[in-house]
Structures are given as structure tokens and as C-alpha cells.
PDB file of N, CA and C in Angstrom:
ATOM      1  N   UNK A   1       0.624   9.065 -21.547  1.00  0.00           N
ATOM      2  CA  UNK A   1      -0.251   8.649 -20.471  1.00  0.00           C
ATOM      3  C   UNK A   1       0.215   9.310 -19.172  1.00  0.00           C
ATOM      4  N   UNK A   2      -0.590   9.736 -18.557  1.00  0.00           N
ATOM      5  CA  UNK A   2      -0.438  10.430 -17.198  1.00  0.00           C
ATOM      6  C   UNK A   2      -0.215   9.709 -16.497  1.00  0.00           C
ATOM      7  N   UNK A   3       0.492   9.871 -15.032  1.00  0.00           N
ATOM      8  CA  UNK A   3       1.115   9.127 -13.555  1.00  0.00           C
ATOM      9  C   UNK A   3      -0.252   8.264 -13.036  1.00  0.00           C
ATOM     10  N   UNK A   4      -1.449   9.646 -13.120  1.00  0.00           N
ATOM     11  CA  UNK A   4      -2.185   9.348 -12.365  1.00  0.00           C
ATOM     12  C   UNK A   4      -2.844   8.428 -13.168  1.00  0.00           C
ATOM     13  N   UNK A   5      -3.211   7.997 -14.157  1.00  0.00           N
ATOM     14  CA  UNK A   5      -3.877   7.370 -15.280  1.00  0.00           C
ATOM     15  C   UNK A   5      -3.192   5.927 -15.095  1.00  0.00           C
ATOM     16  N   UNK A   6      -1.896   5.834 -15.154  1.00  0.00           N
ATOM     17  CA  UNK A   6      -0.878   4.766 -14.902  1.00  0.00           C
ATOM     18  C   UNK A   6      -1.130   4.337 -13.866  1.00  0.00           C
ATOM     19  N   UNK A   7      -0.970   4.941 -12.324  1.00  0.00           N
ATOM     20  CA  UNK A   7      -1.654   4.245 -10.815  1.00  0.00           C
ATOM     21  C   UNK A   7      -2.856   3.942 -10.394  1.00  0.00           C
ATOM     22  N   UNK A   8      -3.858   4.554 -11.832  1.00  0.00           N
ATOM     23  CA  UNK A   8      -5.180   4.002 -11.339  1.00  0.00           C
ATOM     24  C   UNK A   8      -5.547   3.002 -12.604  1.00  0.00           C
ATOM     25  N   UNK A   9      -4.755   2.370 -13.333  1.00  0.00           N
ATOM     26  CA  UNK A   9      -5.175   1.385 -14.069  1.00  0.00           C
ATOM     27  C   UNK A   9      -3.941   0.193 -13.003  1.00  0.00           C
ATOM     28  N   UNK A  10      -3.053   0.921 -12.743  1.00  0.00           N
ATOM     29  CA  UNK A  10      -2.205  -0.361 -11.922  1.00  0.00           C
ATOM     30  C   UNK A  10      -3.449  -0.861 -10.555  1.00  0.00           C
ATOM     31  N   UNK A  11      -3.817  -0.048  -9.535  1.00  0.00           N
ATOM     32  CA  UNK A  11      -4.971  -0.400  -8.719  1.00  0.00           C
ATOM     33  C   UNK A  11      -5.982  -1.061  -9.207  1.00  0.00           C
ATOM     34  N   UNK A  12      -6.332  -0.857 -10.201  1.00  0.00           N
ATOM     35  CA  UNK A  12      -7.685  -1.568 -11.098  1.00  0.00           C
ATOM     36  C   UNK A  12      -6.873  -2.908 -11.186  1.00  0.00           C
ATOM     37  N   UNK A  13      -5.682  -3.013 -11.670  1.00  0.00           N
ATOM     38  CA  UNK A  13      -4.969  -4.482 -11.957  1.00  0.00           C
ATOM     39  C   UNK A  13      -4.898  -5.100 -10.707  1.00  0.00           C
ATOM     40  N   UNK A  14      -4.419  -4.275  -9.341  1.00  0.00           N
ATOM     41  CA  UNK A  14      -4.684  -5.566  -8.344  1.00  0.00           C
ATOM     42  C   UNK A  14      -5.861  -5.753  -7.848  1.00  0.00           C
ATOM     43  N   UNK A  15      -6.926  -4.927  -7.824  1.00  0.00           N
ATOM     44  CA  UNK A  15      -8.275  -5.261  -7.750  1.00  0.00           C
ATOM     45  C   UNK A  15      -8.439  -6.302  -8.287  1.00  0.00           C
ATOM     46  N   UNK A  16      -8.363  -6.414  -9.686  1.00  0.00           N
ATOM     47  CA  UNK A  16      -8.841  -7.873 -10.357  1.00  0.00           C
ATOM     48  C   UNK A  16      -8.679  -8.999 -10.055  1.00  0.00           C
ATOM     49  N   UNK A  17      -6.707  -9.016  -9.503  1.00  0.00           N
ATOM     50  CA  UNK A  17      -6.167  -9.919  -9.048  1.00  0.00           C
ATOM     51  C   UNK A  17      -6.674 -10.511  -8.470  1.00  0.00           C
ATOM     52  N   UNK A  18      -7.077  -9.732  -7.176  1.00  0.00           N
ATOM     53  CA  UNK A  18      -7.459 -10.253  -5.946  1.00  0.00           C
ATOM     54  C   UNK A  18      -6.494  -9.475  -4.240  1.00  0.00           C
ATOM     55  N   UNK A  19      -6.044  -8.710  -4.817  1.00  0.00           N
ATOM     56  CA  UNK A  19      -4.558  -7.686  -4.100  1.00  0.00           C
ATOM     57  C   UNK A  19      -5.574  -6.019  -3.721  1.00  0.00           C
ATOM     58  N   UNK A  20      -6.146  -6.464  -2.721  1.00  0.00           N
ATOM     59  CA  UNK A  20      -7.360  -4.652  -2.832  1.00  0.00           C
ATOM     60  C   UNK A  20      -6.210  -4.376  -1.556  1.00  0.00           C
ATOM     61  N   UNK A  21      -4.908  -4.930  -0.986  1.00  0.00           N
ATOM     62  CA  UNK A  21      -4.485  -4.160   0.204  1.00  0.00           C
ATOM     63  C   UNK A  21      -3.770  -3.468  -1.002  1.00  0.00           C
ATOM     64  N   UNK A  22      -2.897  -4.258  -2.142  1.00  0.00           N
ATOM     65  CA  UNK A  22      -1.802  -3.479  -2.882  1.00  0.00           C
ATOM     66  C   UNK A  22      -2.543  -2.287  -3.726  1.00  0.00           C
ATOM     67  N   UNK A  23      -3.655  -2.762  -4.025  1.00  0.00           N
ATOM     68  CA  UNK A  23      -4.231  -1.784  -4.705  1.00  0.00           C
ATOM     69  C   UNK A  23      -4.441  -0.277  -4.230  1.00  0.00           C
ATOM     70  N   UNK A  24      -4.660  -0.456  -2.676  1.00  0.00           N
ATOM     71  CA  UNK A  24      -5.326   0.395  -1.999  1.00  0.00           C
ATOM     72  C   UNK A  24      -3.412   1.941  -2.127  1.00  0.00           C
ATOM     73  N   UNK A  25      -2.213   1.402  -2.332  1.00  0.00           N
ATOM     74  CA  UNK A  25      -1.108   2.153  -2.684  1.00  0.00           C
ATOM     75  C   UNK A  25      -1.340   2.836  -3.428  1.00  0.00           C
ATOM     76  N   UNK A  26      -1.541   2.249  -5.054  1.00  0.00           N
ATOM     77  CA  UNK A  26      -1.224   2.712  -6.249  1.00  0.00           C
ATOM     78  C   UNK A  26      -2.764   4.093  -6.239  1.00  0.00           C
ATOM     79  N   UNK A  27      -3.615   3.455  -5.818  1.00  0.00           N
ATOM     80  CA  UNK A  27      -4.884   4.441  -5.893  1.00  0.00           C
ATOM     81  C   UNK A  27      -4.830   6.033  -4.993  1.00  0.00           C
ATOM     82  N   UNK A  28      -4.124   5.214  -3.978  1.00  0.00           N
ATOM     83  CA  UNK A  28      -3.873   6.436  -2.557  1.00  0.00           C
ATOM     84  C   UNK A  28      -3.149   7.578  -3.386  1.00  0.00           C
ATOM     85  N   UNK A  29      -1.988   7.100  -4.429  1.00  0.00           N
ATOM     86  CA  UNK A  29      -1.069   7.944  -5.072  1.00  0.00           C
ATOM     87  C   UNK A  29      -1.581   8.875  -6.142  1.00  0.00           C
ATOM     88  N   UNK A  30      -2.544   7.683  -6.511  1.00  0.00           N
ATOM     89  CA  UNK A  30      -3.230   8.524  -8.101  1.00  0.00           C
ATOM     90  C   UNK A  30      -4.627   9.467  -7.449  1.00  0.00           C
ATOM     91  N   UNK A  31      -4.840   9.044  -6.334  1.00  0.00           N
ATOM     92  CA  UNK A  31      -5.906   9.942  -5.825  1.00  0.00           C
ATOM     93  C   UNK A  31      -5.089  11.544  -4.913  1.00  0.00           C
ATOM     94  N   UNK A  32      -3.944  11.196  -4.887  1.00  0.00           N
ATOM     95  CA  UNK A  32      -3.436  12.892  -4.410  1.00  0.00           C
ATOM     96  C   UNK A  32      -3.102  13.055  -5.587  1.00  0.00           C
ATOM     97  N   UNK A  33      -2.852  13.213  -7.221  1.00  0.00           N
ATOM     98  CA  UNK A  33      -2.417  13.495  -7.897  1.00  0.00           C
ATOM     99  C   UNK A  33      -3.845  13.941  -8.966  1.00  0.00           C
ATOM    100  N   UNK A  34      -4.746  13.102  -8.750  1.00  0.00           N
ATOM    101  CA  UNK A  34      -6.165  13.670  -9.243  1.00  0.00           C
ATOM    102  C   UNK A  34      -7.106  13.084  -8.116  1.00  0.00           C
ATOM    103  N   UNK A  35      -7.546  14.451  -7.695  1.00  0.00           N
ATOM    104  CA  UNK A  35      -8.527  14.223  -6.132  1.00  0.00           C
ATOM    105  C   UNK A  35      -9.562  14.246  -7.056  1.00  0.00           C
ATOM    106  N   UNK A  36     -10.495  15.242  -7.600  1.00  0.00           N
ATOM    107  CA  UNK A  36     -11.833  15.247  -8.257  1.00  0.00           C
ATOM    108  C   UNK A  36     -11.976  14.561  -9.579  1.00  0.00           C
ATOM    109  N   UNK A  37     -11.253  13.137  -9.539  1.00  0.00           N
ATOM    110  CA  UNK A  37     -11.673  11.748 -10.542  1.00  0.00           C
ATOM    111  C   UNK A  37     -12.405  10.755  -9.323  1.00  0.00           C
ATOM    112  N   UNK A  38     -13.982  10.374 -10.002  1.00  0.00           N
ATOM    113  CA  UNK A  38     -14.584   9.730  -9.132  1.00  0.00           C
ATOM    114  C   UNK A  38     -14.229   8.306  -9.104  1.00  0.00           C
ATOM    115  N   UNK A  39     -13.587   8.315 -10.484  1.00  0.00           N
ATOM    116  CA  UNK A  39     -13.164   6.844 -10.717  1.00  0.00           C
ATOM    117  C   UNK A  39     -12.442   6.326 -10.060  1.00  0.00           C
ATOM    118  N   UNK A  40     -11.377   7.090  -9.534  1.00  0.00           N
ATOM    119  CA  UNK A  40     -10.542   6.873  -8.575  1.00  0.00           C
ATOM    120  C   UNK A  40     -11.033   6.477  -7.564  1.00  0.00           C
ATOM    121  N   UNK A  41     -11.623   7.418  -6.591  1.00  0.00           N
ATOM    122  CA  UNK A  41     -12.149   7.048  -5.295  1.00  0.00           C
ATOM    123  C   UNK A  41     -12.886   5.989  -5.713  1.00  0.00           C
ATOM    124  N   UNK A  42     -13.665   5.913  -6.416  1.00  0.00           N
ATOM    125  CA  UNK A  42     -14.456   4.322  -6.474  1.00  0.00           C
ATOM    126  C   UNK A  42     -13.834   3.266  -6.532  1.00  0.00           C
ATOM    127  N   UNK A  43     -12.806   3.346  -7.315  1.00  0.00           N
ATOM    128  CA  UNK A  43     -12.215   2.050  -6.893  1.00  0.00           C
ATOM    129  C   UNK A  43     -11.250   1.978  -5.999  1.00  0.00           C
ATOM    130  N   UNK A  44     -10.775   2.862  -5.108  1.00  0.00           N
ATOM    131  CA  UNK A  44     -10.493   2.930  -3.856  1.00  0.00           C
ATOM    132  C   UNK A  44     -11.269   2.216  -3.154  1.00  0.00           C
ATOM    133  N   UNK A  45     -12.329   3.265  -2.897  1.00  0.00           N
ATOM    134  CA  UNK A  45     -13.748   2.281  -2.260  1.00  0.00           C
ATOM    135  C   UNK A  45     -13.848   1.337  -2.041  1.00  0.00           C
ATOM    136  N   UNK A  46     -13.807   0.273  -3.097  1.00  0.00           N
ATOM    137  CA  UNK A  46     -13.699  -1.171  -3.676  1.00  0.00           C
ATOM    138  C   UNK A  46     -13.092  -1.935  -2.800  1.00  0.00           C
ATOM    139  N   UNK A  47     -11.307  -1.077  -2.995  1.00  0.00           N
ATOM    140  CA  UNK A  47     -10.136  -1.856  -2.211  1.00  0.00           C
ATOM    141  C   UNK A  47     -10.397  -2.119  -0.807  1.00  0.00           C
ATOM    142  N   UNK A  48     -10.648  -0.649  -0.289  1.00  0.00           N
ATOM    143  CA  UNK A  48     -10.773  -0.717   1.087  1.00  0.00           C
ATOM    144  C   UNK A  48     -11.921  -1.217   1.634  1.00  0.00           C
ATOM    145  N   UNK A  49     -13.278  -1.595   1.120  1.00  0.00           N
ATOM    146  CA  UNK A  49     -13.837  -2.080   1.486  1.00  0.00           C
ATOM    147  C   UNK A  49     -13.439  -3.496   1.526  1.00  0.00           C
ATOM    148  N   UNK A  50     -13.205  -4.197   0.416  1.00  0.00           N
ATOM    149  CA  UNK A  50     -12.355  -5.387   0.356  1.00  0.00           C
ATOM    150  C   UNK A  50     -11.397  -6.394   1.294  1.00  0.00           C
ATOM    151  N   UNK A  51     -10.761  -5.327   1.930  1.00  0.00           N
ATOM    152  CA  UNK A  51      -9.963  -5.559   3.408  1.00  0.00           C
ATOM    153  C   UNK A  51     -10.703  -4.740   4.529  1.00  0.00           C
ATOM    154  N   UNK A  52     -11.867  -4.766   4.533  1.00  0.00           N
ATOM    155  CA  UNK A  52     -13.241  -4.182   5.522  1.00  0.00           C
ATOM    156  C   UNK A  52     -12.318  -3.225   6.471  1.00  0.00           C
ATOM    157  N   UNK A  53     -11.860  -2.430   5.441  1.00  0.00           N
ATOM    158  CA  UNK A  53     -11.523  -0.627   6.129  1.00  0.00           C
ATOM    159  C   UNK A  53     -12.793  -0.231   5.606  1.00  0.00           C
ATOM    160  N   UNK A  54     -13.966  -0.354   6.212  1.00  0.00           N
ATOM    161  CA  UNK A  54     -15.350  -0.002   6.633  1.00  0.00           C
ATOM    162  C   UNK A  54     -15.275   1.542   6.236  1.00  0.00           C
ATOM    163  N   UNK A  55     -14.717   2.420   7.347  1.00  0.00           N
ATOM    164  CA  UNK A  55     -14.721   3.872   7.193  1.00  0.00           C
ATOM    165  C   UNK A  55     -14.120   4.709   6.016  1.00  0.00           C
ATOM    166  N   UNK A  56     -13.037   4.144   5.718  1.00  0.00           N
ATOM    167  CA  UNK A  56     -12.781   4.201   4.488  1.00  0.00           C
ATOM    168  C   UNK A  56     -12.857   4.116   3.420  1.00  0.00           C
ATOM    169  N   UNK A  57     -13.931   3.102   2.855  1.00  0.00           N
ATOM    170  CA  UNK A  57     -14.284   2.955   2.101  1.00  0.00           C
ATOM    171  C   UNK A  57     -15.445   3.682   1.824  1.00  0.00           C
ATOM    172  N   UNK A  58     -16.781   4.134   3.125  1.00  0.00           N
ATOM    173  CA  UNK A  58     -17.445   5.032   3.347  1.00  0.00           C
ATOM    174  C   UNK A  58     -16.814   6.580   2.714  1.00  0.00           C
ATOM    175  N   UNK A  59     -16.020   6.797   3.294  1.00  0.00           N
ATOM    176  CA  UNK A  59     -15.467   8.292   2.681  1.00  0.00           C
ATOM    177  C   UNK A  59     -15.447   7.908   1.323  1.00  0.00           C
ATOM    178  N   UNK A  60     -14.597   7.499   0.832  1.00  0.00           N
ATOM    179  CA  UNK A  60     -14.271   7.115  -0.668  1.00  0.00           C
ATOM    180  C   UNK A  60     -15.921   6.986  -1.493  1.00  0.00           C
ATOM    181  N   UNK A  61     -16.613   6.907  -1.286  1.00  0.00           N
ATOM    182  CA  UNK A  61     -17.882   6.644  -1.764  1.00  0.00           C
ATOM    183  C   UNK A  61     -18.414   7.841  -1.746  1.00  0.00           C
ATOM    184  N   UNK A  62     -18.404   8.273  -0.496  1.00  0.00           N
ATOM    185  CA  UNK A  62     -19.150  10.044  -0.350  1.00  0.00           C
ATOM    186  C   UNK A  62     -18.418  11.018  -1.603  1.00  0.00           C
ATOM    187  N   UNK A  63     -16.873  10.373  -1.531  1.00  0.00           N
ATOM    188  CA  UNK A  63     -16.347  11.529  -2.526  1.00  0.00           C
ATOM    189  C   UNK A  63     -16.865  11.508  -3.969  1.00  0.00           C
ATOM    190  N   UNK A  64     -17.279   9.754  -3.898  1.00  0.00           N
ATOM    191  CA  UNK A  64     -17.920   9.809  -5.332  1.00  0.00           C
ATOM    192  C   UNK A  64     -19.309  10.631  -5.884  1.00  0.00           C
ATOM    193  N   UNK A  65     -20.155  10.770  -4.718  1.00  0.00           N
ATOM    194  CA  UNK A  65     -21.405  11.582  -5.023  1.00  0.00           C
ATOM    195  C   UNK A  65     -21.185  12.493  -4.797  1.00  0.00           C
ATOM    196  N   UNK A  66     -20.144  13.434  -3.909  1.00  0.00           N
ATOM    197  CA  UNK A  66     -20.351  14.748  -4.170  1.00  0.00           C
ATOM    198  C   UNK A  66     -19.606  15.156  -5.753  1.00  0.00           C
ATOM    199  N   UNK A  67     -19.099  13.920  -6.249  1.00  0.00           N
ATOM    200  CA  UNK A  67     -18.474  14.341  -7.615  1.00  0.00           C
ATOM    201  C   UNK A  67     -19.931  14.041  -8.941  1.00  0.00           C
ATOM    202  N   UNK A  68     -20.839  13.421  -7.893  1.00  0.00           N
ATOM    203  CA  UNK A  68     -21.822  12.548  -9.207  1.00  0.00           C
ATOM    204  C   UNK A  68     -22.456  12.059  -8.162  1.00  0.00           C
ATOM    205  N   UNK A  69     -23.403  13.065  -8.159  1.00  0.00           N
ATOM    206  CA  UNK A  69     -24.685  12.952  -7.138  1.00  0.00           C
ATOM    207  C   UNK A  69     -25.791  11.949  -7.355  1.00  0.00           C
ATOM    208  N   UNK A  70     -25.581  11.359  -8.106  1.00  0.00           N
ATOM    209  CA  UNK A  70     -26.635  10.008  -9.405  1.00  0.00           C
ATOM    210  C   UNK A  70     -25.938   8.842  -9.449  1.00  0.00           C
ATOM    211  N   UNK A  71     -25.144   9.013  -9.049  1.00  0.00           N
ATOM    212  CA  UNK A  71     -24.178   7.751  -9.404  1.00  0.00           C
ATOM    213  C   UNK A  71     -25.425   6.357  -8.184  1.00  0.00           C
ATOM    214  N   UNK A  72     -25.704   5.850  -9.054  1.00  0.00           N
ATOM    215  CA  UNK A  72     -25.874   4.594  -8.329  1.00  0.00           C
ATOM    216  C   UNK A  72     -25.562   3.717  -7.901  1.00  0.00           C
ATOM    217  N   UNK A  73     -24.592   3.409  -8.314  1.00  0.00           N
ATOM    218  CA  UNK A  73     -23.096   2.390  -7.978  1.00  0.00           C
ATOM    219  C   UNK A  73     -22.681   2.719  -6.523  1.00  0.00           C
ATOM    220  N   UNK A  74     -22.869   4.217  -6.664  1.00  0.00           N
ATOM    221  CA  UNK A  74     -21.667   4.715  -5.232  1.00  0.00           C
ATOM    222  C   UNK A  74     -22.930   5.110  -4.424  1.00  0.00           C
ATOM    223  N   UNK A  75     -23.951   5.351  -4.458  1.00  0.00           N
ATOM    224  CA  UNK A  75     -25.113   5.026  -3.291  1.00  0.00           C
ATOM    225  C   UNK A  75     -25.072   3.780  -2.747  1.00  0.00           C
ATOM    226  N   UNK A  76     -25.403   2.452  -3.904  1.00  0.00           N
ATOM    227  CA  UNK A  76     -25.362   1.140  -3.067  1.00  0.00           C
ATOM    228  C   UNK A  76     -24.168   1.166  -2.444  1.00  0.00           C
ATOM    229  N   UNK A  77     -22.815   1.021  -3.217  1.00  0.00           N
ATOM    230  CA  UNK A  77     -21.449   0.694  -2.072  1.00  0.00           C
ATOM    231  C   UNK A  77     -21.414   1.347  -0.750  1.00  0.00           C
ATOM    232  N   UNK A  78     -21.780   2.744  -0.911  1.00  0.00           N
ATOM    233  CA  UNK A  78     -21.714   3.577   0.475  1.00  0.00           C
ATOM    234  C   UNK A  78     -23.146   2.791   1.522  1.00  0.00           C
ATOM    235  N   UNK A  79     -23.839   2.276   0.687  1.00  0.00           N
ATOM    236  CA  UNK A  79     -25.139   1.830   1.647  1.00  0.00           C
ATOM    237  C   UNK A  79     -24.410   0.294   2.584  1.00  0.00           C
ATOM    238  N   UNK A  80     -23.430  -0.481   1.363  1.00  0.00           N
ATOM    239  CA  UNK A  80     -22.791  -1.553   1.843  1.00  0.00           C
ATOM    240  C   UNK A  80     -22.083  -0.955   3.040  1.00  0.00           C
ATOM    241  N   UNK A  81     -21.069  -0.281   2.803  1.00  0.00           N
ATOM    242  CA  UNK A  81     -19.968   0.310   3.903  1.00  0.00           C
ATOM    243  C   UNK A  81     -20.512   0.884   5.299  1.00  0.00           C
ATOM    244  N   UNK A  82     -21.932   1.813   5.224  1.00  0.00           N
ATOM    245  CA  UNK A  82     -22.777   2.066   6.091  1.00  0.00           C
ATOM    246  C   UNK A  82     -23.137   0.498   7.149  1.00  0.00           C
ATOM    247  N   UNK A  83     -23.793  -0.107   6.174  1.00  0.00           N
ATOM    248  CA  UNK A  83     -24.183  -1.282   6.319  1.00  0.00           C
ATOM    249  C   UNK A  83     -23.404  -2.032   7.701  1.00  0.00           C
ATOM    250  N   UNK A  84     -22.001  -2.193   6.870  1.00  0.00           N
ATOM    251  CA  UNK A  84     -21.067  -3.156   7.789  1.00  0.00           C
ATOM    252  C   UNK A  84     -20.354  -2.311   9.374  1.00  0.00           C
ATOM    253  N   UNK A  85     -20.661  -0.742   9.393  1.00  0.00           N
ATOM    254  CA  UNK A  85     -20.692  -0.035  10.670  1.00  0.00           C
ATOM    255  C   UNK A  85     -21.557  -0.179  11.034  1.00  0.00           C
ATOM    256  N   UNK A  86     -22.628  -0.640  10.881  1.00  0.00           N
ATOM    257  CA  UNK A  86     -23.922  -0.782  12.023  1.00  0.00           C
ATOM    258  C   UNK A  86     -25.335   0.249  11.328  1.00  0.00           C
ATOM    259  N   UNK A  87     -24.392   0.961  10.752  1.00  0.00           N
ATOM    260  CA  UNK A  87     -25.740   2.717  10.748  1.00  0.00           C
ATOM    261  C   UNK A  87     -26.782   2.190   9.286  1.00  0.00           C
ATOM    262  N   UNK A  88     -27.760   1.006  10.018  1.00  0.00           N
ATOM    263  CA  UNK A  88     -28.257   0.635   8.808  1.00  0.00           C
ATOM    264  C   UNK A  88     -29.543   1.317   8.719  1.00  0.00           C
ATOM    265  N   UNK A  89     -30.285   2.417   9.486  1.00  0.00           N
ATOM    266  CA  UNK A  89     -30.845   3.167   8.912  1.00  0.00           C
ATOM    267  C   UNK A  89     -30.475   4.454   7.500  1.00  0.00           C
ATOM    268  N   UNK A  90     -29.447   4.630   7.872  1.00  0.00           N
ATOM    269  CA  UNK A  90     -28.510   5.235   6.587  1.00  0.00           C
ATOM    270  C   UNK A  90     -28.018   4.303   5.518  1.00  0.00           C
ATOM    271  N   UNK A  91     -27.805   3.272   5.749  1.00  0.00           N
ATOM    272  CA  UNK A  91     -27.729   2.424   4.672  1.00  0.00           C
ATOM    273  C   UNK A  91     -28.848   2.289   3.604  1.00  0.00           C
ATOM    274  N   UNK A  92     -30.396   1.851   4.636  1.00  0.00           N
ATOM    275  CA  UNK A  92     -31.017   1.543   3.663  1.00  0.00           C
ATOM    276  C   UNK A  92     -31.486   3.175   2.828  1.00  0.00           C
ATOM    277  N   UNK A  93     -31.498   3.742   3.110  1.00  0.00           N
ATOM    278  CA  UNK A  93     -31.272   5.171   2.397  1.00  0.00           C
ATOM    279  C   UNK A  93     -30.830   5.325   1.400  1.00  0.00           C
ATOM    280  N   UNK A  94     -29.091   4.557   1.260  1.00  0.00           N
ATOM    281  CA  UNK A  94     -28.588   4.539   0.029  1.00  0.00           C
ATOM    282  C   UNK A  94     -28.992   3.492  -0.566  1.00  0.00           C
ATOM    283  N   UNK A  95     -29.405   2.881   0.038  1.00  0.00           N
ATOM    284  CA  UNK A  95     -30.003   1.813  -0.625  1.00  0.00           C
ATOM    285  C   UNK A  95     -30.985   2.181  -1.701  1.00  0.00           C
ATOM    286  N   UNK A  96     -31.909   2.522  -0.675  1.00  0.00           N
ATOM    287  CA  UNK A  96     -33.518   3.044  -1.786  1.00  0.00           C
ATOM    288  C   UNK A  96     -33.115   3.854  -2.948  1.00  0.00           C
ATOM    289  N   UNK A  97     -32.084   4.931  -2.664  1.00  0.00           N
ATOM    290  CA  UNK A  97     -31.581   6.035  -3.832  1.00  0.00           C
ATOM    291  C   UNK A  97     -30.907   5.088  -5.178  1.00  0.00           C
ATOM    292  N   UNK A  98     -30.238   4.102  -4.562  1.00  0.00           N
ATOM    293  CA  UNK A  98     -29.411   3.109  -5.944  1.00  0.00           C
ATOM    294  C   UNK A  98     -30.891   2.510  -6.415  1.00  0.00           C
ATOM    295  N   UNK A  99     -31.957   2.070  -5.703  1.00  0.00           N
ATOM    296  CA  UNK A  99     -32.491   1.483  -6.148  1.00  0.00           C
ATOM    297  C   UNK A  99     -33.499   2.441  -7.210  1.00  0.00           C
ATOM    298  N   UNK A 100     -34.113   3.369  -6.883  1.00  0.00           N
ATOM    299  CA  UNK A 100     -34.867   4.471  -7.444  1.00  0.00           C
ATOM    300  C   UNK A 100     -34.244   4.945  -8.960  1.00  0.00           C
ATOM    301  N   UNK A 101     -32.440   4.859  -8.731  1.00  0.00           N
ATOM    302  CA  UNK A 101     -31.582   5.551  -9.845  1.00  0.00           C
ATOM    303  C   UNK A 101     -31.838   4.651 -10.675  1.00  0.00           C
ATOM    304  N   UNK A 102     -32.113   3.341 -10.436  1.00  0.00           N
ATOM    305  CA  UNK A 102     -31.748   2.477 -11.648  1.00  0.00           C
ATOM    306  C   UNK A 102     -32.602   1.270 -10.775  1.00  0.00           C
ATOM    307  N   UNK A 103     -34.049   1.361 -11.526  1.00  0.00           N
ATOM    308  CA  UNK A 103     -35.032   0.487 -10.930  1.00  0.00           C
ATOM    309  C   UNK A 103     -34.988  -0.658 -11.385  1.00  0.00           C
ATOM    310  N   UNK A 104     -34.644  -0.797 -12.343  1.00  0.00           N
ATOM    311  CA  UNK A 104     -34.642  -2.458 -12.734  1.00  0.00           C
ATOM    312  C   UNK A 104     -33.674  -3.420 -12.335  1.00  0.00           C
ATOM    313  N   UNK A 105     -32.727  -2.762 -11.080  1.00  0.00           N
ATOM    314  CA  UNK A 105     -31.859  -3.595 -10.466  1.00  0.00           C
ATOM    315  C   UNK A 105     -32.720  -4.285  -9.187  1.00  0.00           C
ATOM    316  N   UNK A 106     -32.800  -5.598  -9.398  1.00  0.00           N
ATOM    317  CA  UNK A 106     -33.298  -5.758  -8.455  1.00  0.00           C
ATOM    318  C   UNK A 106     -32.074  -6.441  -6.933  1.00  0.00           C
ATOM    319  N   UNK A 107     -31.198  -6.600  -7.677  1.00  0.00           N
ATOM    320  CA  UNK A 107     -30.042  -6.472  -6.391  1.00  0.00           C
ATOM    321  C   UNK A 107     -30.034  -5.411  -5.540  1.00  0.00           C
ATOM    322  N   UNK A 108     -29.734  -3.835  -6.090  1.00  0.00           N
ATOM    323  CA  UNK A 108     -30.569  -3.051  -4.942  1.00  0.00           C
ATOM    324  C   UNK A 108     -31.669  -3.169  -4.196  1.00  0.00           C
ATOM    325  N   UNK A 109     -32.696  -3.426  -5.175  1.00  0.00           N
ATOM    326  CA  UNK A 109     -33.992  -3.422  -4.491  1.00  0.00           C
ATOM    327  C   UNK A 109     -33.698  -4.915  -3.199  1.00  0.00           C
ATOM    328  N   UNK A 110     -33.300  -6.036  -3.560  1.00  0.00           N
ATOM    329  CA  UNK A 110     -32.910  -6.544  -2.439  1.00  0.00           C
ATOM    330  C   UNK A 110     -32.393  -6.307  -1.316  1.00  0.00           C
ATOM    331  N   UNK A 111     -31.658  -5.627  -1.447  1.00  0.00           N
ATOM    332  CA  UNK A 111     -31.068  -4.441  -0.137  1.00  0.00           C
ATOM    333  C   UNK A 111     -31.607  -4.112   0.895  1.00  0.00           C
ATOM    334  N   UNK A 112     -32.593  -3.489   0.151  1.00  0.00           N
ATOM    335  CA  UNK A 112     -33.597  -2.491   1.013  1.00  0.00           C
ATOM    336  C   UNK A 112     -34.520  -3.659   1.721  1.00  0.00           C
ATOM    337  N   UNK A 113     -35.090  -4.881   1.023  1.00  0.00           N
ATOM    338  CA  UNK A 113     -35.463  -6.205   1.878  1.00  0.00           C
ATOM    339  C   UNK A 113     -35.414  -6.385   3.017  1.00  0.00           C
ATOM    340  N   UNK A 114     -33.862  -6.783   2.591  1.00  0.00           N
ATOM    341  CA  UNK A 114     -33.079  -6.893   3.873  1.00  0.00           C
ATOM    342  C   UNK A 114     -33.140  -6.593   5.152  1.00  0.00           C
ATOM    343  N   UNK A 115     -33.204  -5.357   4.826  1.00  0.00           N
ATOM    344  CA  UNK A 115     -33.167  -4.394   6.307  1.00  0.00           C
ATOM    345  C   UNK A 115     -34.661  -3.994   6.824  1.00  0.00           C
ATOM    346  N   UNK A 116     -35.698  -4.313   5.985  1.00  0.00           N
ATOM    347  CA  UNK A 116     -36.217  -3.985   6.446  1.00  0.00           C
ATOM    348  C   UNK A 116     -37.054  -5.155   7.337  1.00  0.00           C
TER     349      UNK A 116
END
């Protein structure tokens, strides 16, 4: 098993916990050791959104679509993270895109409600 494989199932473990500051270590490590795993940054994402590092968690999300431009998961989160900076015309954006990727969610589609 790889380092990086090892620090991003340890981050996934304090995620679960309830630990997204400790998590936000083990991921930081496994994400300089494999930068282009989206899995990583996503659940980075997670952490830092978790302890509302807002901007951070924003980046971490972007890295996920330029890795997986479809990803719907990482449209809504980045629409959340948008969201909680204010820029909720860009939010609902990612919004509509999570919702479009995968229409039968209607939790996205709530999103877009929201704001509007």
C-alpha cells in the first residue's frame, strides 16, 4: 500500500469521526504526494469546508473538475463553498450543472430554489 493511499484513507477516518481539522493533515500530505487524485482533493474539500475554510475548500473542488469535469458531487460542493463566500450567482451555476449531471437529485435541484 502506498503513503499516499495510507494518508488518504487515514483523512477519510477522521472525516468520519468527526476530526475534518485532523483530517485536513493527513490529506494536505497525501495530496503533495499525489496532486492529480481527485479523490483526494475531494475529501479535502469536505474537511475544509467542515471547519468553514470557505476558500479552501473552493480550490479543492475546482481541482476536482479540472480532474473530472462531470463530476457532480464537486459542482454541488464548489456551489456550497461559493455559496458560503457570498458569490451566489456562481453558486447557483454549480448548482444547475450538479443538477443537470444527475437530474433525479432533487437535493441539487433544491439548491438552485433557494437562490433563486
Amino acid at each position: 500500500m502506498s503513503e499516499a493511499y495510507e494518508l488518504f484513507q487515514q483523512g477519510r477516518r477522521r472525516l468520519r469521526e468527526g476530526l475534518a481539522a485532523q483530517a485536513t493533515v493527513a490529506l494536505e500530505r497525501a495530496k503533495r504526494l499525489e496532486p492529480a487524485k481527485a479523490s483526494i482533493h475531494e475529501a479535502l474539500g469536505i474537511a475544509y469546508f467542515r471547519i468553514r475554510r470557505w476558500a479552501e475548500a473552493e480550490a479543492e473542488f475546482r481541482a476536482v473538475l479540472e480532474l473530472s469535469p462531470t463530476d457532480d458531487y464537486a459542482h454541488y460542493a464548489l456551489g456550497r463553498s461559493l455559496e458560503r463566500q457570498g458569490k451566489t450567482t456562481e453558486a447557483n451555476g454549480h448548482y444547475k450543472l450538479a443538477s443537470s449531471l444527475r437530474p433525479a437529485s432533487e437535493h441539487y435541484a433544491g439548491r438552485i430554489r433557494d437562490l433563486d
